[in-house]
C-alpha atoms as a PDB file:
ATOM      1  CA  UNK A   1      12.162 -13.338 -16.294  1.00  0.00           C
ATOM      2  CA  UNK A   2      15.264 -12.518 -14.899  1.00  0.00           C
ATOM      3  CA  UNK A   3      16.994 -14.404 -12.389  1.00  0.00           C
ATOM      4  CA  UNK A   4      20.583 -13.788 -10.167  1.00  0.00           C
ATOM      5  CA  UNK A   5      22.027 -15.374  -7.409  1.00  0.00           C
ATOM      6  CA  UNK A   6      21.410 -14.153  -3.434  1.00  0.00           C
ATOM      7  CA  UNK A   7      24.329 -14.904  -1.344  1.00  0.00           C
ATOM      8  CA  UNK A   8      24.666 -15.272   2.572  1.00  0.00           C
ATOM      9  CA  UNK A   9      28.008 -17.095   2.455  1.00  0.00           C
ATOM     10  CA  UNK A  10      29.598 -15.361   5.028  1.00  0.00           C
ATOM     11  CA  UNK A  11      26.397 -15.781   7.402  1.00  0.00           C
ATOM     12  CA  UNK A  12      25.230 -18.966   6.184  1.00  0.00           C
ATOM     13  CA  UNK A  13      27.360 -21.211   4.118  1.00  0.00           C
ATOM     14  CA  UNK A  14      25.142 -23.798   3.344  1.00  0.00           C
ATOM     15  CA  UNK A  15      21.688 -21.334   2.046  1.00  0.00           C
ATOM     16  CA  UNK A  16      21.120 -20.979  -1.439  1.00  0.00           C
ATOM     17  CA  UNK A  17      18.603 -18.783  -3.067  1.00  0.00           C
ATOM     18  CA  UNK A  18      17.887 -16.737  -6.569  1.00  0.00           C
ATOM     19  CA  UNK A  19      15.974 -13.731  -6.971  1.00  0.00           C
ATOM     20  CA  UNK A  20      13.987 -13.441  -9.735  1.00  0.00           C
ATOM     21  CA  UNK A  21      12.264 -10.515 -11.396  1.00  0.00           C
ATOM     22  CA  UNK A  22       9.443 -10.466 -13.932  1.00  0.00           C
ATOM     23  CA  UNK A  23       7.762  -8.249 -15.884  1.00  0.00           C
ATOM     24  CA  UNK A  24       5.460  -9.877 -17.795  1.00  0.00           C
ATOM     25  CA  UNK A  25       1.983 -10.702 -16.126  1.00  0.00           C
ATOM     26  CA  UNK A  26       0.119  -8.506 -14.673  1.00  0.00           C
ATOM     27  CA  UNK A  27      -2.626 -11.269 -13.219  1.00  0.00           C
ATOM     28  CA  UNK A  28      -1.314 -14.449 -12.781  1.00  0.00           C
ATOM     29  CA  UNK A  29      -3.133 -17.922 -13.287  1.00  0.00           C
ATOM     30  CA  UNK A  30      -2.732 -18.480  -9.718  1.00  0.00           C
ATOM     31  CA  UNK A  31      -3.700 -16.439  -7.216  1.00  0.00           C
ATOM     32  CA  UNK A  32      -5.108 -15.013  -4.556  1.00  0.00           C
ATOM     33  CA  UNK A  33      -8.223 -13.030  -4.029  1.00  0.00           C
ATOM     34  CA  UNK A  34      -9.901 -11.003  -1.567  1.00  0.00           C
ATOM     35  CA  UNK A  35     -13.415 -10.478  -0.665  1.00  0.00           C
ATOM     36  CA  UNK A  36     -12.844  -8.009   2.277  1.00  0.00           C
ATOM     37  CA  UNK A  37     -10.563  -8.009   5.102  1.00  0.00           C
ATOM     38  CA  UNK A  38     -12.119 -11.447   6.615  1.00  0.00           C
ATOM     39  CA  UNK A  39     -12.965 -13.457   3.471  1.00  0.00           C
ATOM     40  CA  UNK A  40      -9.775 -14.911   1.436  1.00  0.00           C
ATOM     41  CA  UNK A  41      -9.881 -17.318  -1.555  1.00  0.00           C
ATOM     42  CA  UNK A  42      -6.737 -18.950  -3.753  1.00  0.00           C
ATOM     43  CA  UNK A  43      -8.038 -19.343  -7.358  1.00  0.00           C
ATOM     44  CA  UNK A  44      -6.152 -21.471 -10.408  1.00  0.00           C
ATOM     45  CA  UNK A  45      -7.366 -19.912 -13.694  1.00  0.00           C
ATOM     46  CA  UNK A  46     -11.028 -19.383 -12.748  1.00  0.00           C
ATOM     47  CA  UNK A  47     -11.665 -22.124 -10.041  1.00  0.00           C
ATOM     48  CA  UNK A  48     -11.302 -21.182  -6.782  1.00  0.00           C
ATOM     49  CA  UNK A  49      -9.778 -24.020  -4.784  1.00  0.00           C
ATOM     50  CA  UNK A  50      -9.460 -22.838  -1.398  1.00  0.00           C
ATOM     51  CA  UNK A  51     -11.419 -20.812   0.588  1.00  0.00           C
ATOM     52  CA  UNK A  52     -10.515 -19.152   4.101  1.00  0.00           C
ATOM     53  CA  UNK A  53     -13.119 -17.131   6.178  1.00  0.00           C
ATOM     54  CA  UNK A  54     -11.261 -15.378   9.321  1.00  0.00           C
ATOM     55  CA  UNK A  55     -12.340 -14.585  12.798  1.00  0.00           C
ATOM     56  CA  UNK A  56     -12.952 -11.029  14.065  1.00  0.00           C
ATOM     57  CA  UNK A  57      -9.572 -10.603  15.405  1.00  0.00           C
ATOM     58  CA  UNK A  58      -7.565 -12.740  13.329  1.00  0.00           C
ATOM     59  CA  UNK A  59      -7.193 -15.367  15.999  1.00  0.00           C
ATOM     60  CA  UNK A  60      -9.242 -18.203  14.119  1.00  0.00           C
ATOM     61  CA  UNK A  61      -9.451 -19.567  10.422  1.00  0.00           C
ATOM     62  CA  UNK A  62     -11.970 -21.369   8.700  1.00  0.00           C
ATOM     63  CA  UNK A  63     -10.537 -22.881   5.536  1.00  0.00           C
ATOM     64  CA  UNK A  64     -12.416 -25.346   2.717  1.00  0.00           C
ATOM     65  CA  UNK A  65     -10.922 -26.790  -0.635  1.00  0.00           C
ATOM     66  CA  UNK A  66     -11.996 -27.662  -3.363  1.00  0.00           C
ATOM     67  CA  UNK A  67     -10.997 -30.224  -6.036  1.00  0.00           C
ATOM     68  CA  UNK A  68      -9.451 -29.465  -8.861  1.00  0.00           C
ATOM     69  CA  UNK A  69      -5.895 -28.234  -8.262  1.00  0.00           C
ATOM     70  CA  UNK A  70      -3.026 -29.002 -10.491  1.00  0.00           C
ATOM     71  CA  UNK A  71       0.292 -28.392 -10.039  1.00  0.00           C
ATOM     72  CA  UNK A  72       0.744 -25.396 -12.834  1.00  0.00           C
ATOM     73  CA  UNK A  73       4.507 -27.003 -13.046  1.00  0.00           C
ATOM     74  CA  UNK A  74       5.723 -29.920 -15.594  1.00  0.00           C
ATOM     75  CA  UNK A  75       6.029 -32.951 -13.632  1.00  0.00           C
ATOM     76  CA  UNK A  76       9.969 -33.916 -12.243  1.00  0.00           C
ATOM     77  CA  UNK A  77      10.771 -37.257 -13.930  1.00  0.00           C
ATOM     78  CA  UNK A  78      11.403 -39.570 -11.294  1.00  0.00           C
ATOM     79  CA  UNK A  79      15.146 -40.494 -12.897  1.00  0.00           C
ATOM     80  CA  UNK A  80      16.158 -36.941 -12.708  1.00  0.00           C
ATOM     81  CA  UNK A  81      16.949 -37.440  -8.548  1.00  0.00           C
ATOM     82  CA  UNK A  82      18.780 -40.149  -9.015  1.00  0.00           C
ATOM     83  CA  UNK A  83      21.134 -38.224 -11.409  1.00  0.00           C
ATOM     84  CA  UNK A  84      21.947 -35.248  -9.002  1.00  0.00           C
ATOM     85  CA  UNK A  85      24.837 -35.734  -7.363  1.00  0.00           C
ATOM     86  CA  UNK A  86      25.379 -35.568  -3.155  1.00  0.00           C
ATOM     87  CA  UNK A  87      21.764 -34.946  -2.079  1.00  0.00           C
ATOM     88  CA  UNK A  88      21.416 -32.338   0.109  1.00  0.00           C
ATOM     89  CA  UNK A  89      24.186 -30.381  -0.738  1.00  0.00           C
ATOM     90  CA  UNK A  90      24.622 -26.729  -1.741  1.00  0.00           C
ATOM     91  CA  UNK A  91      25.013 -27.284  -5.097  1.00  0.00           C
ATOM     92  CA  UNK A  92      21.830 -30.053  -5.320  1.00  0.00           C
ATOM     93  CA  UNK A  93      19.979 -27.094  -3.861  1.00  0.00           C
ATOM     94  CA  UNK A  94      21.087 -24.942  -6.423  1.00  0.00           C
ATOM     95  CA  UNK A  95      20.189 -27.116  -9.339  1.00  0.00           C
ATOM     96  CA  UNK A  96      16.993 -28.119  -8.028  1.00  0.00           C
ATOM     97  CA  UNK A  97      16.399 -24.217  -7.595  1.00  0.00           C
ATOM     98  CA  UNK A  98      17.258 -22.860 -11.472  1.00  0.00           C
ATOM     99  CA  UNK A  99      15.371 -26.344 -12.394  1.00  0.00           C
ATOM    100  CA  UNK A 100      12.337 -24.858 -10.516  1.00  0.00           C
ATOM    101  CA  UNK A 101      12.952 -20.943 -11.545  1.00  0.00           C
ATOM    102  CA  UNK A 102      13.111 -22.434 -15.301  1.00  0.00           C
ATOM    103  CA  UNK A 103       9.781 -24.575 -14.760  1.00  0.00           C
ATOM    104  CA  UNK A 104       8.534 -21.041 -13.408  1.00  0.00           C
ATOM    105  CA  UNK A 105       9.242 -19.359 -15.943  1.00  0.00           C
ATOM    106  CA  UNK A 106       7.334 -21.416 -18.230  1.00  0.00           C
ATOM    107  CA  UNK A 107       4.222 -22.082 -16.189  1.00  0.00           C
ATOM    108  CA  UNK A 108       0.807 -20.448 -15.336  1.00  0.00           C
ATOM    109  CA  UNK A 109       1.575 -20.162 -12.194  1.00  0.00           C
ATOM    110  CA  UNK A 110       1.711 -17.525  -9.027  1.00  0.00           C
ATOM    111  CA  UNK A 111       4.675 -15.307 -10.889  1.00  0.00           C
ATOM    112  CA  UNK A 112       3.475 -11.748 -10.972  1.00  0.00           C
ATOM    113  CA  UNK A 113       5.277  -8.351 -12.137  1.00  0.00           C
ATOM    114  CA  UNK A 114       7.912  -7.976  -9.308  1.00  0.00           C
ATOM    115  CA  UNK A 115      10.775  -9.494  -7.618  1.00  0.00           C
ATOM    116  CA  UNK A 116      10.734 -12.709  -6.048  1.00  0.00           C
ATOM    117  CA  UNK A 117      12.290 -14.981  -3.785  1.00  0.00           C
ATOM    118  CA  UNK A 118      13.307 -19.067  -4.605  1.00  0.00           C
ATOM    119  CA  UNK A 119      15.265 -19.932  -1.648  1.00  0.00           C
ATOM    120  CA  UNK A 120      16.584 -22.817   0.598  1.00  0.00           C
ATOM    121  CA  UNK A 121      15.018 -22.961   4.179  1.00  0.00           C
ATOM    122  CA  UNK A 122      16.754 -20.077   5.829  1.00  0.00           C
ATOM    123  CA  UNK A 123      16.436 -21.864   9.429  1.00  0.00           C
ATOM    124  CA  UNK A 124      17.632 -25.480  10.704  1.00  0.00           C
ATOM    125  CA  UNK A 125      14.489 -27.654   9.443  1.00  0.00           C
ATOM    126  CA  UNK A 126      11.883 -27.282  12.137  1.00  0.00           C
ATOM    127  CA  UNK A 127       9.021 -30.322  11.668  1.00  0.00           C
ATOM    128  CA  UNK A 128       6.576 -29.536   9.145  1.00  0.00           C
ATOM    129  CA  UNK A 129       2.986 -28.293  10.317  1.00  0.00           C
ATOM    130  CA  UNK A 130       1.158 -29.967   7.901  1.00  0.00           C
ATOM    131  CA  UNK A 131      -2.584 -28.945   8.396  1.00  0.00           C
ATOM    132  CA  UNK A 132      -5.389 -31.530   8.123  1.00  0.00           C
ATOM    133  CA  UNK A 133      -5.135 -32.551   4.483  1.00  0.00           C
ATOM    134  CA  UNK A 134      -9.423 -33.343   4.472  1.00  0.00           C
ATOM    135  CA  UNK A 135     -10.971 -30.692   2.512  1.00  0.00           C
ATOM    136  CA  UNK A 136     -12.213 -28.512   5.554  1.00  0.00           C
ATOM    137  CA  UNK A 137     -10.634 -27.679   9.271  1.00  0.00           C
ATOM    138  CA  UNK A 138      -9.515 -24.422  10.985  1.00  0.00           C
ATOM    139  CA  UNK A 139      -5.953 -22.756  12.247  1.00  0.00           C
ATOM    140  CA  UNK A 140      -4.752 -20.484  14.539  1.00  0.00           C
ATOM    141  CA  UNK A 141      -3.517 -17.588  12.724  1.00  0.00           C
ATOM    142  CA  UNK A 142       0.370 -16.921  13.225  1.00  0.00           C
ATOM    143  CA  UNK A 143       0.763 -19.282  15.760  1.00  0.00           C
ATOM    144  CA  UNK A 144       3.267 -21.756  16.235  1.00  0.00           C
ATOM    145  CA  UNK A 145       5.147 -20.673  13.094  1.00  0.00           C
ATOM    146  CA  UNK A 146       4.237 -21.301   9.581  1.00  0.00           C
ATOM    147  CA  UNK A 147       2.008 -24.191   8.692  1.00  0.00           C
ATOM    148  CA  UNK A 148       1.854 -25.909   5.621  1.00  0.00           C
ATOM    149  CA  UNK A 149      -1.307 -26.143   3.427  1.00  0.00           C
ATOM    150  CA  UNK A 150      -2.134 -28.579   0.582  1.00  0.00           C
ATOM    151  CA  UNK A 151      -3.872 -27.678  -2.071  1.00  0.00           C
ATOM    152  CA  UNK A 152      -5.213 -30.805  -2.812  1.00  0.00           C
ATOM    153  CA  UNK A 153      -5.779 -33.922  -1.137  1.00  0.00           C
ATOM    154  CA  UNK A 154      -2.576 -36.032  -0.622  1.00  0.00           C
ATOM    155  CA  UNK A 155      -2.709 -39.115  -2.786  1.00  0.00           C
ATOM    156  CA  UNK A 156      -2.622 -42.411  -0.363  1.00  0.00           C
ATOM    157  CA  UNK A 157       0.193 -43.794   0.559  1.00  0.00           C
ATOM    158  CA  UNK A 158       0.045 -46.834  -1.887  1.00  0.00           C
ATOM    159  CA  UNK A 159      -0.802 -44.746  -5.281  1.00  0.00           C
ATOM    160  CA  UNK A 160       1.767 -45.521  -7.719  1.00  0.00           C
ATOM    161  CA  UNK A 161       3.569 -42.115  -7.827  1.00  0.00           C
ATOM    162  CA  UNK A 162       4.003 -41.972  -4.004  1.00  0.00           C
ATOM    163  CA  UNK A 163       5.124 -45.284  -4.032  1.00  0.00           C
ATOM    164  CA  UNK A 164       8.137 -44.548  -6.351  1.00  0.00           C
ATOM    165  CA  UNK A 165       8.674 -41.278  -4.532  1.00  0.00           C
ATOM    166  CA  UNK A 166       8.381 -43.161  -0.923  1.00  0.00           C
ATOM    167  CA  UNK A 167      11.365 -45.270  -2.411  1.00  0.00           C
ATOM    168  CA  UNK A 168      13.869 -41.949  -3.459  1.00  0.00           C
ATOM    169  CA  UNK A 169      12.878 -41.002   0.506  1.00  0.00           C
ATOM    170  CA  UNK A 170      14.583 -43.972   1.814  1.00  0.00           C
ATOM    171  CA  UNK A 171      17.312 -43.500  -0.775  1.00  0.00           C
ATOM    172  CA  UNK A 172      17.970 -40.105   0.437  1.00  0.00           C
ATOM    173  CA  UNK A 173      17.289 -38.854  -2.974  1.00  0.00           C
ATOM    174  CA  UNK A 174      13.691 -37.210  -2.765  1.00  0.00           C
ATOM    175  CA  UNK A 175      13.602 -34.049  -4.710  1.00  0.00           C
ATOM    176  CA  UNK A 176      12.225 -30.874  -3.208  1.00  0.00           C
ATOM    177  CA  UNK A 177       8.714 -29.418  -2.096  1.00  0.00           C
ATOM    178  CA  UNK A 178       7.884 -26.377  -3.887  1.00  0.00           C
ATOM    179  CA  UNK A 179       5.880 -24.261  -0.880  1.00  0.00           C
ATOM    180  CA  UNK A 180       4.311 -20.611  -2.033  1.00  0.00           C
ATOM    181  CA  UNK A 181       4.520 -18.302   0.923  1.00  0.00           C
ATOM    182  CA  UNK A 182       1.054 -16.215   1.506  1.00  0.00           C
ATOM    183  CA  UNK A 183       0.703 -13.894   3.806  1.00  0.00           C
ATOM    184  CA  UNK A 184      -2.852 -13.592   4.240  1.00  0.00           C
ATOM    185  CA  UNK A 185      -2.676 -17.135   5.667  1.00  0.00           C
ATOM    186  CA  UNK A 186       0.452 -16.225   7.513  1.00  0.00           C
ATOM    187  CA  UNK A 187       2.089 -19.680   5.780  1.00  0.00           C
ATOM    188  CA  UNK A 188       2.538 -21.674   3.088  1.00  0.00           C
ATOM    189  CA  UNK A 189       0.638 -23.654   0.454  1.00  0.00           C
ATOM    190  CA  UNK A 190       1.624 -26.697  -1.470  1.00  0.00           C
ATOM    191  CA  UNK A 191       2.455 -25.322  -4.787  1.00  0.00           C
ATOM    192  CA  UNK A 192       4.144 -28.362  -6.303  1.00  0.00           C
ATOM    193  CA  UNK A 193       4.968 -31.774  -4.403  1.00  0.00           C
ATOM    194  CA  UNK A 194       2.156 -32.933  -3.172  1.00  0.00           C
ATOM    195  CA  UNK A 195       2.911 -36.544  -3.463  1.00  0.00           C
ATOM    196  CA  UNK A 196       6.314 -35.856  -2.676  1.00  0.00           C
ATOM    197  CA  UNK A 197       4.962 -34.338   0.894  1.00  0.00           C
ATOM    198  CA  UNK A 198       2.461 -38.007   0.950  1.00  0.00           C
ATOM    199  CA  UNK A 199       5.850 -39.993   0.239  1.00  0.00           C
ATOM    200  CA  UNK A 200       7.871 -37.601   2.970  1.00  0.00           C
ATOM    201  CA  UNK A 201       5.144 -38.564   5.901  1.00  0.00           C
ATOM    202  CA  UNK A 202       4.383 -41.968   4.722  1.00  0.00           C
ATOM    203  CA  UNK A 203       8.295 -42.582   5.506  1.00  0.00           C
ATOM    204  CA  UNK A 204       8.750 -40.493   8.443  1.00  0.00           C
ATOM    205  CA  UNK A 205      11.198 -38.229   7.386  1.00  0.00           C
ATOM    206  CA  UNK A 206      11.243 -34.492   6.837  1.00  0.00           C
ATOM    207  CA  UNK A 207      11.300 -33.598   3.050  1.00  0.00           C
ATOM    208  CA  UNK A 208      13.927 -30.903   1.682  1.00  0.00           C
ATOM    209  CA  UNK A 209      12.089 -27.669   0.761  1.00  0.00           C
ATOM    210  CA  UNK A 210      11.821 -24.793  -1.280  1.00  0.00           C
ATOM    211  CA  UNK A 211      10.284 -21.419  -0.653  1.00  0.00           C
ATOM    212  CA  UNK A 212       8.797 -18.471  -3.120  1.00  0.00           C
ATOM    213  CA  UNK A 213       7.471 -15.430  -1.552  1.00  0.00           C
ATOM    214  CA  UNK A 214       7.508 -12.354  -2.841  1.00  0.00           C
ATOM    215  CA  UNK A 215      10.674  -9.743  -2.542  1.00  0.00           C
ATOM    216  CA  UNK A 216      10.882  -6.151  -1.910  1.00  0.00           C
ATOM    217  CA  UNK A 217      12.160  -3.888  -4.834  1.00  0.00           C
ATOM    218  CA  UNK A 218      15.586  -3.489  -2.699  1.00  0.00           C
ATOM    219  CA  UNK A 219      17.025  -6.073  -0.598  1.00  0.00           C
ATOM    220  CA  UNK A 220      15.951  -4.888   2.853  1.00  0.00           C
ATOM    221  CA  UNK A 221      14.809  -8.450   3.935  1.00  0.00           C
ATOM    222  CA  UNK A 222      17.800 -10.164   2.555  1.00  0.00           C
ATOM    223  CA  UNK A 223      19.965  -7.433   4.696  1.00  0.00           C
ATOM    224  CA  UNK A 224      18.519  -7.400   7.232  1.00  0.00           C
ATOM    225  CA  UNK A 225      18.350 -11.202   8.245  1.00  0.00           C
ATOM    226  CA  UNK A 226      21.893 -11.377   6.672  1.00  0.00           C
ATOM    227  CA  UNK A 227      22.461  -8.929  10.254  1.00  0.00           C
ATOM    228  CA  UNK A 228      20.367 -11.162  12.160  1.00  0.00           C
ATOM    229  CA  UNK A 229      21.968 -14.161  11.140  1.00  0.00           C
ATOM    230  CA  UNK A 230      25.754 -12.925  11.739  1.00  0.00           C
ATOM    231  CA  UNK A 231      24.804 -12.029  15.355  1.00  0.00           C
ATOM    232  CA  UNK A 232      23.535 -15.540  16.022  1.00  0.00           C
ATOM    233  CA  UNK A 233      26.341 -16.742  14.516  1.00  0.00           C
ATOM    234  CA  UNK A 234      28.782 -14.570  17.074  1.00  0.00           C
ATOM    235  CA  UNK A 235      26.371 -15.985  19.925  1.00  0.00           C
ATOM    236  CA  UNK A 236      26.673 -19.495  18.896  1.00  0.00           C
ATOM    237  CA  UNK A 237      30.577 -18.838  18.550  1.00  0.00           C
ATOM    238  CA  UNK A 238      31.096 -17.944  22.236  1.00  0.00           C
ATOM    239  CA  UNK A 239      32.634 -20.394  24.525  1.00  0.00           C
ATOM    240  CA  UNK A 240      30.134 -22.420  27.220  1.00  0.00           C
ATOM    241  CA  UNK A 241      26.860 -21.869  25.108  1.00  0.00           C
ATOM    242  CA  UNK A 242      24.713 -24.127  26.387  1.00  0.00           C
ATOM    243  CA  UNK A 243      21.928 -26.448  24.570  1.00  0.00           C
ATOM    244  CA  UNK A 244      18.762 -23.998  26.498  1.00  0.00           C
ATOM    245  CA  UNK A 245      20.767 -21.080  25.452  1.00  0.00           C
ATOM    246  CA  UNK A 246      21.460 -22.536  21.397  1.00  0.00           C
ATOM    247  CA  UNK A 247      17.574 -23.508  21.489  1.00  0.00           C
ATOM    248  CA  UNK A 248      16.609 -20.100  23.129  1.00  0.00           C
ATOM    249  CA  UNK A 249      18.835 -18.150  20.231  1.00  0.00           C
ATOM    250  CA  UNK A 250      17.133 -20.331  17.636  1.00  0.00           C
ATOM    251  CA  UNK A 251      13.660 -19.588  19.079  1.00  0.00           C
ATOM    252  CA  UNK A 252      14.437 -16.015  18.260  1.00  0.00           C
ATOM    253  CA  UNK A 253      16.104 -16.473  15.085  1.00  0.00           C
ATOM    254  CA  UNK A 254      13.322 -18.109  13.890  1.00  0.00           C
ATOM    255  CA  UNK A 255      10.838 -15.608  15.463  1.00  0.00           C
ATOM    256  CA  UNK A 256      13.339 -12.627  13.179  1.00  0.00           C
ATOM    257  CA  UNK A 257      12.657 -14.647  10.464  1.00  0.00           C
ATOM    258  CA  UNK A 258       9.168 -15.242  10.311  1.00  0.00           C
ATOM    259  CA  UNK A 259       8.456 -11.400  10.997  1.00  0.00           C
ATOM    260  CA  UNK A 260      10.096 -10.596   8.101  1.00  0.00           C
ATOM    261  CA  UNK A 261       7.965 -12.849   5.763  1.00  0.00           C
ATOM    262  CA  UNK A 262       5.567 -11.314   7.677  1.00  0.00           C
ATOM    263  CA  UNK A 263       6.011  -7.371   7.652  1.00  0.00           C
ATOM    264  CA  UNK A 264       8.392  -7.192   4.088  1.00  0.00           C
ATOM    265  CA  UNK A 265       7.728 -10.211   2.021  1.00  0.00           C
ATOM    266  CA  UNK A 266       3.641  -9.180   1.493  1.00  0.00           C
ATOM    267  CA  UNK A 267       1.762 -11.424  -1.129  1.00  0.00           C
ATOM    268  CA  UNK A 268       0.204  -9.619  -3.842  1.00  0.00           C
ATOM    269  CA  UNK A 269      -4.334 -10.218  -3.941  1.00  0.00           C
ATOM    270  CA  UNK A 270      -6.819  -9.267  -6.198  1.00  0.00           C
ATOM    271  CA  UNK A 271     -10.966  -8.194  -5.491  1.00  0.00           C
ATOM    272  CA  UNK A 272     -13.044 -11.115  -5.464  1.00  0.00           C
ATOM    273  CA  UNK A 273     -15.439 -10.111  -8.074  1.00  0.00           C
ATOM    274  CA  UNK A 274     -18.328  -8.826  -6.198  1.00  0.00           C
ATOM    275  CA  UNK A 275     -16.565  -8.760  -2.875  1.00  0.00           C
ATOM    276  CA  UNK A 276     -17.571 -10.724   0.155  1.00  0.00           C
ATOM    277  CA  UNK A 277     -20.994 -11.328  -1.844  1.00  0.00           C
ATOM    278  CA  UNK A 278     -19.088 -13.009  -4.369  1.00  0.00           C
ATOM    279  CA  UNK A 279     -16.746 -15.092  -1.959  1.00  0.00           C
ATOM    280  CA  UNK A 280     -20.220 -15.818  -0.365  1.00  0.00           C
ATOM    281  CA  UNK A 281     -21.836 -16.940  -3.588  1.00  0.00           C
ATOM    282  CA  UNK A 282     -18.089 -18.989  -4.622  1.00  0.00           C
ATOM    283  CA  UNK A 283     -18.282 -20.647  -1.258  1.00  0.00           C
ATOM    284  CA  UNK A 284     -21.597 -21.755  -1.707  1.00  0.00           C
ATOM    285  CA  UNK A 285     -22.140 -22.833  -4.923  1.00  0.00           C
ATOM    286  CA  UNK A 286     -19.070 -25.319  -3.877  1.00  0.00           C
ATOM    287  CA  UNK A 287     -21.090 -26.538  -1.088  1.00  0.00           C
ATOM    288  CA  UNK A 288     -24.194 -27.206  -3.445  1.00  0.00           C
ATOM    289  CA  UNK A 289     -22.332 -29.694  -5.761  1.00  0.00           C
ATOM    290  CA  UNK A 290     -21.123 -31.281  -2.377  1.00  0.00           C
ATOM    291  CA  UNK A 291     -17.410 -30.205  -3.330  1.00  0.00           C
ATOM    292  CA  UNK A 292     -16.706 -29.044   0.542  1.00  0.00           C
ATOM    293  CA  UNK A 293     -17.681 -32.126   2.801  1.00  0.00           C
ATOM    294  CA  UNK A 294     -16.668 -32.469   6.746  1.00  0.00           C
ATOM    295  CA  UNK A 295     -12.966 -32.649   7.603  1.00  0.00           C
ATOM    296  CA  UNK A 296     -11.770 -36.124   7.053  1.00  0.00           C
ATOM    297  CA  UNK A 297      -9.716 -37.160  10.137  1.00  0.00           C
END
């Protein structure tokens, strides 16, 4: 895998981002898979742990998980956040993001043939839309912005791993989420920081994140919010902007942005074998060893 740096310093000073290109798996572990254009499942190696049926009209989402998802990453050792230096800054994002490219690299995870995108949020944080992390509920597709999506259930507050993570929180030292962009679901899944994200909302705060999504062969996306970003940065520059007109320029920015993942930043599937049959069969067999029980409130 090959990896270089993006760089948006003259539109935004504080981003950080690699893109990365591989060409050497043509299926990867993790994935996802298509039954037809309503019936979507994520599968690690060949257990499929999430399933999502959509409305006629894309408007709704059924989704159910399943047990068994592991992070396909080595585990952070808790010491290494303490040994970072300033927390937040550029060049903390920048270590944590060749740490993760490197533990990509080396992992069965969602890395395809292709180029791809590990980046810093692009936006000012907006709170996390963490969906209901029981193993069933719904969404409404593409609205609202990106929502977040475990993969697993969150460990409870009190498990031992949370609990040390809960304490690098407070310290300000909590290392990043890892969240896989997929379009079918119009948002992210947890791909690695699960009890990170339990420690982050145990606390209250809002955890620093990561994104991979998929790039285009040229850098058309990168451009093109690159533009986008310079002429909110002219608007923002202009004398008398006012806090409805900053939060109406955001609105948009954001809007710009999540287009883009959208329309140019497409995640690869695969069939589900035997098509919607198959999901149907998947699905079901999950329910008959009780592995898909009501959403837990």
């Amino acid at each position: 895998m090959r990896r270089r740096e993006l760089d948006l310093a003259d539109f935004a000073p504080d981003w950080r981002g690699l893109r990365l290109d591989v060409d050497r798996v043509a299926r990867p572990s993790l994935r996802p898979e298509v039954g037809d254009h309503r019936h979507m499942l994520i599968r690690q190696g060949r257990t499929p742990v999430l399933f999502v049926q959509f409305a006629q009209g894309y408007g709704n989402a059924e989704y159910h998980r399943a047990p068994g998802y592991r992070s396909p990453l080595q585990p952070t050792p808790v010491k290494l956040a303490y040994q970072l230096a300033d927390p937040g800054s550029p060049a903390w994002y920048a270590c944590w993001l060749h740490r993760f490219a490197d533990l990509l690299a080396e992992s069965p995870g969602p890395l395809h043939d292709g180029s791809w995108l590990l980046h810093r949020e692009l936006l000012p944080p907006e709170p996390l839309r963490v969906l209901d992390t029981g193993p069933a509920g719904s969404f409404q597709w593409w609205e609202g912005g990106p929502h977040v999506l475990p993969l697993r259930a969150l460990s409870p507050a009190d498990a031992p791993r949370v609990s040390a993570y809960r304490r690098q929180a407070r310290d300000g030292v909590l290392p990043p989420i890892l969240l896989w962009y997929v379009s079918g679901l119009a948002g992210f899944v947890v791909l690695d920081g699960h009890d990170r994200l339990a420690a982050a909302l145990a606390e209250g705060v809002r955890p620093p994140v990561l994104h991979l999504c998929r790039g285009g062969e040229d850098q058309r996306a990168t451009n093109w919010l690159a533009g986008e970003i310079d002429r909110y940065t002219a608007a923002m520059r202009r004398p008398g902007v006012t806090t409805g007109t900053a939060r109406q320029l955001g609105g948009a920015l954001a809007a710009t942005y999540r287009r883009a993942m959208l329309d140019m930043w497409r995640t690869r599937a695969w069939p589900v074998p035997g098509g919607r049959t198959g999901w149907r069969s998947a699905a079901a067999a999950a329910r008959a060893t009780s592995l898909l029980r009501p959403r837990v409130r």
